[in-house]
C-alpha atoms as a PDB file:
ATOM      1  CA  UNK A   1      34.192  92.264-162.956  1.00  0.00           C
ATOM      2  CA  UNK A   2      35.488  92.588-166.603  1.00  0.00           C
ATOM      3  CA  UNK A   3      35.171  88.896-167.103  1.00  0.00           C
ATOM      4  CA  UNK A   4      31.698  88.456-165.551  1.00  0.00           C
ATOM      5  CA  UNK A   5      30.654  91.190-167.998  1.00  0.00           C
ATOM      6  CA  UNK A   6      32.354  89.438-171.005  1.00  0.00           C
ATOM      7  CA  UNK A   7      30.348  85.950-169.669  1.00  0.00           C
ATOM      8  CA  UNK A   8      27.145  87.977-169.209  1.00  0.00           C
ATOM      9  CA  UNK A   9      27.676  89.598-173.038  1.00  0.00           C
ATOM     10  CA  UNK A  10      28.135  86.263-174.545  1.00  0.00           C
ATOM     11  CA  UNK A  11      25.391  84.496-172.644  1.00  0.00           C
ATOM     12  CA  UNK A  12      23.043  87.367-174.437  1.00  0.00           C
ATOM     13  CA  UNK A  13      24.326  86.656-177.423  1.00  0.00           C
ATOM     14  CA  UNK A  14      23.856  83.487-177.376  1.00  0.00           C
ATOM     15  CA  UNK A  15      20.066  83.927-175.885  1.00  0.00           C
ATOM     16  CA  UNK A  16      19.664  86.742-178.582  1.00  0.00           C
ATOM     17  CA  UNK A  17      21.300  83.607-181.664  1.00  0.00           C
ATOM     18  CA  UNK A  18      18.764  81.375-180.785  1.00  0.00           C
ATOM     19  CA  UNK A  19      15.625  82.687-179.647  1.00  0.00           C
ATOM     20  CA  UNK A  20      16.074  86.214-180.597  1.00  0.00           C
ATOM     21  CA  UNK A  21      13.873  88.860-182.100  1.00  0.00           C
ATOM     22  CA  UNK A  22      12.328  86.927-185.486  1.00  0.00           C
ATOM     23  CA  UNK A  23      12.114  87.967-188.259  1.00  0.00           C
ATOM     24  CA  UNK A  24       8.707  89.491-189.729  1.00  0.00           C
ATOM     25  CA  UNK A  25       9.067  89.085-192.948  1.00  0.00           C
ATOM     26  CA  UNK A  26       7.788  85.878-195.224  1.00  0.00           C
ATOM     27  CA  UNK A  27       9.681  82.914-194.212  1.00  0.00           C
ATOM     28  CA  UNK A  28      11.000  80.512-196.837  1.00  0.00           C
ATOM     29  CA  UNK A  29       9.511  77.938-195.193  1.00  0.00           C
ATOM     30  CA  UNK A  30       8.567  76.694-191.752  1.00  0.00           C
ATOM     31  CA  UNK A  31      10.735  74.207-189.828  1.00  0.00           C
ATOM     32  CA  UNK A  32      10.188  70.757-190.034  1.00  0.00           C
ATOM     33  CA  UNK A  33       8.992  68.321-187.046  1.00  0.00           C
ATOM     34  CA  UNK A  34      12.888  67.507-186.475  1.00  0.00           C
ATOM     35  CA  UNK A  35      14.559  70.896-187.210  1.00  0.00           C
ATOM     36  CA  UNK A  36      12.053  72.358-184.184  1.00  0.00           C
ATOM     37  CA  UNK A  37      13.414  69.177-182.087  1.00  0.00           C
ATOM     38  CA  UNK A  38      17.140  70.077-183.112  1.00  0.00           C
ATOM     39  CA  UNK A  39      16.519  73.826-182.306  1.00  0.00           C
ATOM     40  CA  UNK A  40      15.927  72.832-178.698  1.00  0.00           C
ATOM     41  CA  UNK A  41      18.504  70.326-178.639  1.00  0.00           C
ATOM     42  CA  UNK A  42      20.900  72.850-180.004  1.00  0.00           C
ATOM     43  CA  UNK A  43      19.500  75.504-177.261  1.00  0.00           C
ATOM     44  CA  UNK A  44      20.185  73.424-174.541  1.00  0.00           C
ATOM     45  CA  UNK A  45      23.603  72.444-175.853  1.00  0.00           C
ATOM     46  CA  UNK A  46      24.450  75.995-175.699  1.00  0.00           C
ATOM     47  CA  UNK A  47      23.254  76.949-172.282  1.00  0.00           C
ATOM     48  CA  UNK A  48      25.022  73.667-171.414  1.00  0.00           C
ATOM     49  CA  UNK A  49      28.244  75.508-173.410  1.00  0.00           C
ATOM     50  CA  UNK A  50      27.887  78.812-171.086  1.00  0.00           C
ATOM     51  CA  UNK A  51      27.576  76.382-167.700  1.00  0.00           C
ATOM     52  CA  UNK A  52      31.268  75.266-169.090  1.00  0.00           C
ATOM     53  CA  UNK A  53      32.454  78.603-169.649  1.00  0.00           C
ATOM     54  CA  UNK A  54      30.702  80.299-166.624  1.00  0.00           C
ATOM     55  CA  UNK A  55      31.762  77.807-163.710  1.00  0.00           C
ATOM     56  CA  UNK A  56      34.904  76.137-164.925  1.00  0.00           C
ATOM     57  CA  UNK A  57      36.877  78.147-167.546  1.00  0.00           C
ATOM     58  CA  UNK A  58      39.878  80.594-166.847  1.00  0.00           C
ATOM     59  CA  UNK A  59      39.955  83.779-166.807  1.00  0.00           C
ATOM     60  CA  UNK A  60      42.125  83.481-169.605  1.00  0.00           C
ATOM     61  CA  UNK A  61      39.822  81.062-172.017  1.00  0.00           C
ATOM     62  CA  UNK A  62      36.751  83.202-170.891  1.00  0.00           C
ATOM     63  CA  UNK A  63      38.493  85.791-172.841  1.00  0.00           C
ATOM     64  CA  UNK A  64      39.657  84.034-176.160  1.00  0.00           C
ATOM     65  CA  UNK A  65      36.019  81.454-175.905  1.00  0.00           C
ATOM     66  CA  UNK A  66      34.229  85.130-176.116  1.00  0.00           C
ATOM     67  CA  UNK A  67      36.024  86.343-179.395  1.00  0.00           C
ATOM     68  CA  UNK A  68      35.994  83.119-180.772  1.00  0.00           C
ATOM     69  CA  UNK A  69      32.228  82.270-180.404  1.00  0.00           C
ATOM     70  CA  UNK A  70      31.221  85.848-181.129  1.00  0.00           C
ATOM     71  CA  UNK A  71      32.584  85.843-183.999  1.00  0.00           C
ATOM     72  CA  UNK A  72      32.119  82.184-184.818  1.00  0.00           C
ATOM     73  CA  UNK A  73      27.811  82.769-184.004  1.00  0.00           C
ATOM     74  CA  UNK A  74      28.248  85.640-186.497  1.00  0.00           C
ATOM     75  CA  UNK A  75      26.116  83.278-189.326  1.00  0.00           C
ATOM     76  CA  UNK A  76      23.734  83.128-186.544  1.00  0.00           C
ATOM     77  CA  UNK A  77      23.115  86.243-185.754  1.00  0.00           C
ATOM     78  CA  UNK A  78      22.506  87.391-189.725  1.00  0.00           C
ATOM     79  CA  UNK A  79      20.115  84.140-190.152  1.00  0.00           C
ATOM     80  CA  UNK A  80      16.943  86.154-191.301  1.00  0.00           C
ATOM     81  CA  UNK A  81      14.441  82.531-191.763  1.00  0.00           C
ATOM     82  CA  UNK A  82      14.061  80.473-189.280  1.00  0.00           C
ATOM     83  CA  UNK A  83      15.438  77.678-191.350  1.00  0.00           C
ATOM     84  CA  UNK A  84      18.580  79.884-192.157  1.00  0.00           C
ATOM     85  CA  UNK A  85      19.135  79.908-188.397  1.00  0.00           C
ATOM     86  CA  UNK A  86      18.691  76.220-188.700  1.00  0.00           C
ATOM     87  CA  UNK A  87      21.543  75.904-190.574  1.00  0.00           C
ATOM     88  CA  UNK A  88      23.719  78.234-188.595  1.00  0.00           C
ATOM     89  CA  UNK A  89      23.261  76.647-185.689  1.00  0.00           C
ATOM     90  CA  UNK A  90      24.064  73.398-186.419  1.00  0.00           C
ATOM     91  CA  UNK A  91      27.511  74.101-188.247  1.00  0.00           C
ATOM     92  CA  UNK A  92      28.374  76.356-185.515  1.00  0.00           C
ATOM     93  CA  UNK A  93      27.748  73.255-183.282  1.00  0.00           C
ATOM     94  CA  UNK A  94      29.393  71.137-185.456  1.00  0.00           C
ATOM     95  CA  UNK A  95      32.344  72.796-185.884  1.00  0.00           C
ATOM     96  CA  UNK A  96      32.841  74.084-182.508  1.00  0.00           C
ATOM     97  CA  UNK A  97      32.093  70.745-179.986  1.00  0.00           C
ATOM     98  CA  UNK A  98      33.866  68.407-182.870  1.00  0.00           C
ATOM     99  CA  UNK A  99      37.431  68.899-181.520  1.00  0.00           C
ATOM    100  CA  UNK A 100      36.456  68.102-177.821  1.00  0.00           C
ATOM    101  CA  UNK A 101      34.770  65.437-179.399  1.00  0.00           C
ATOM    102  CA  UNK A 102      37.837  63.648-181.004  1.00  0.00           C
ATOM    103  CA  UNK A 103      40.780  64.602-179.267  1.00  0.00           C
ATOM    104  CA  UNK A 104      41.754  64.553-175.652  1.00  0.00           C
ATOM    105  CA  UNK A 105      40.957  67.358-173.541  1.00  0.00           C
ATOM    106  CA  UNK A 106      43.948  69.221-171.753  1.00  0.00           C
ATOM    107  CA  UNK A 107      42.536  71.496-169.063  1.00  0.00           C
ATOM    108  CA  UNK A 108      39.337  70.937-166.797  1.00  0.00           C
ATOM    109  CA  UNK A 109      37.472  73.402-169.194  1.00  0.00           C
ATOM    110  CA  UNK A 110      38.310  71.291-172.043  1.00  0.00           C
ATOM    111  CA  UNK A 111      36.955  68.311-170.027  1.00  0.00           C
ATOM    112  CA  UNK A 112      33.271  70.496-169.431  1.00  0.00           C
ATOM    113  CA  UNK A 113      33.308  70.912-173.333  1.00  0.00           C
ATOM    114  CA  UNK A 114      34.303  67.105-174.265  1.00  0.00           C
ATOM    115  CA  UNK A 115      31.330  65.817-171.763  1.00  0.00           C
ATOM    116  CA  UNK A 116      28.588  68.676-173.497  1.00  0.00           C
ATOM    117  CA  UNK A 117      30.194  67.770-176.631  1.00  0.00           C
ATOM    118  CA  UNK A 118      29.557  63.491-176.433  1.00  0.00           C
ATOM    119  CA  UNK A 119      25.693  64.525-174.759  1.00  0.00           C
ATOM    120  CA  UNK A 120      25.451  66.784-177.978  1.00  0.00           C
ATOM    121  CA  UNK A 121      26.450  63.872-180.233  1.00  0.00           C
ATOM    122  CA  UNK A 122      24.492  61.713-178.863  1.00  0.00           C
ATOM    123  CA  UNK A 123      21.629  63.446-178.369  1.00  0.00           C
ATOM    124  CA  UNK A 124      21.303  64.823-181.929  1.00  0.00           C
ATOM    125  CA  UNK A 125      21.993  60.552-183.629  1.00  0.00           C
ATOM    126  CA  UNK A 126      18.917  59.697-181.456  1.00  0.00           C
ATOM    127  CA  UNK A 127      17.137  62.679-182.583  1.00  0.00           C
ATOM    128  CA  UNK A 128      18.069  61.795-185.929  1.00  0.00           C
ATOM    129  CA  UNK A 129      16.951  58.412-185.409  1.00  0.00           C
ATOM    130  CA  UNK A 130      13.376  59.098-184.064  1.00  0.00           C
ATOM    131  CA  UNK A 131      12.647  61.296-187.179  1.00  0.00           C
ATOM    132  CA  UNK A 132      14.432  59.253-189.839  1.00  0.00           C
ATOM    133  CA  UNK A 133      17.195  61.907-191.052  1.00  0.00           C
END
């Protein structure tokens, strides 16, 4: 029960990150043709990260993926433009599917993450490549 709470609370958080309550106030500037594209990318890539976590993920690495991404998606969560958010997102991305990227996974859990984390990849250099970035 505690850990299906804990899954629940981080899949909010991660709905509430990304398409969350915007801000009101003036924006800096609008997003750009590919940022929108990314923003979905990334959105998916995250929902794809919760599938991981929900269905094939320990008890154990529930618990330590939840601190860790909580306080990881903190940049996220204090993104006031939508271009800040931008930003956030994509380092947190970065920085968290880059090790399953590169090294070799160790539990079935690590395996979910290195499969989301070579779609990710992927997915974002063809993005990149449709809108010249």
């Amino acid at each position: 029960m505690i850990m299906k709470r804990i899954v629940m609370s981080f899949l909010l958080v991660i709905a509430f990150s990304l398409f969350g309550v915007q801000n009101l106030f003036a924006q800096e500037r609008s997003l750009t043709p590919y940022e929108e594209q990314y923003m979905k990318l990334a959105g998916d890539a995250m929902y794809k990260i919760g599938d991981a976590l929900k269905e094939t993920a320990t008890p154990e690495e529930k618990f330590v993926m939840g601190l860790l991404m909580s306080k990881k998606m903190e940049p996220m969560q204090q993104a006031e433009t939508d271009y800040e958010r931008f930003v956030a997102t994509e380092t947190f991305l970065n920085e968290f599917l880059s090790p399953y990227y590169l090294f070799t996974p160790g539990t079935y859990f690590e395996y979910e993450l290195q499969s989301v984390a070579n779609w990710y990849f992927t997915e974002k250099t063809k993005l990149k490549k449709n809108y010249g970035e």
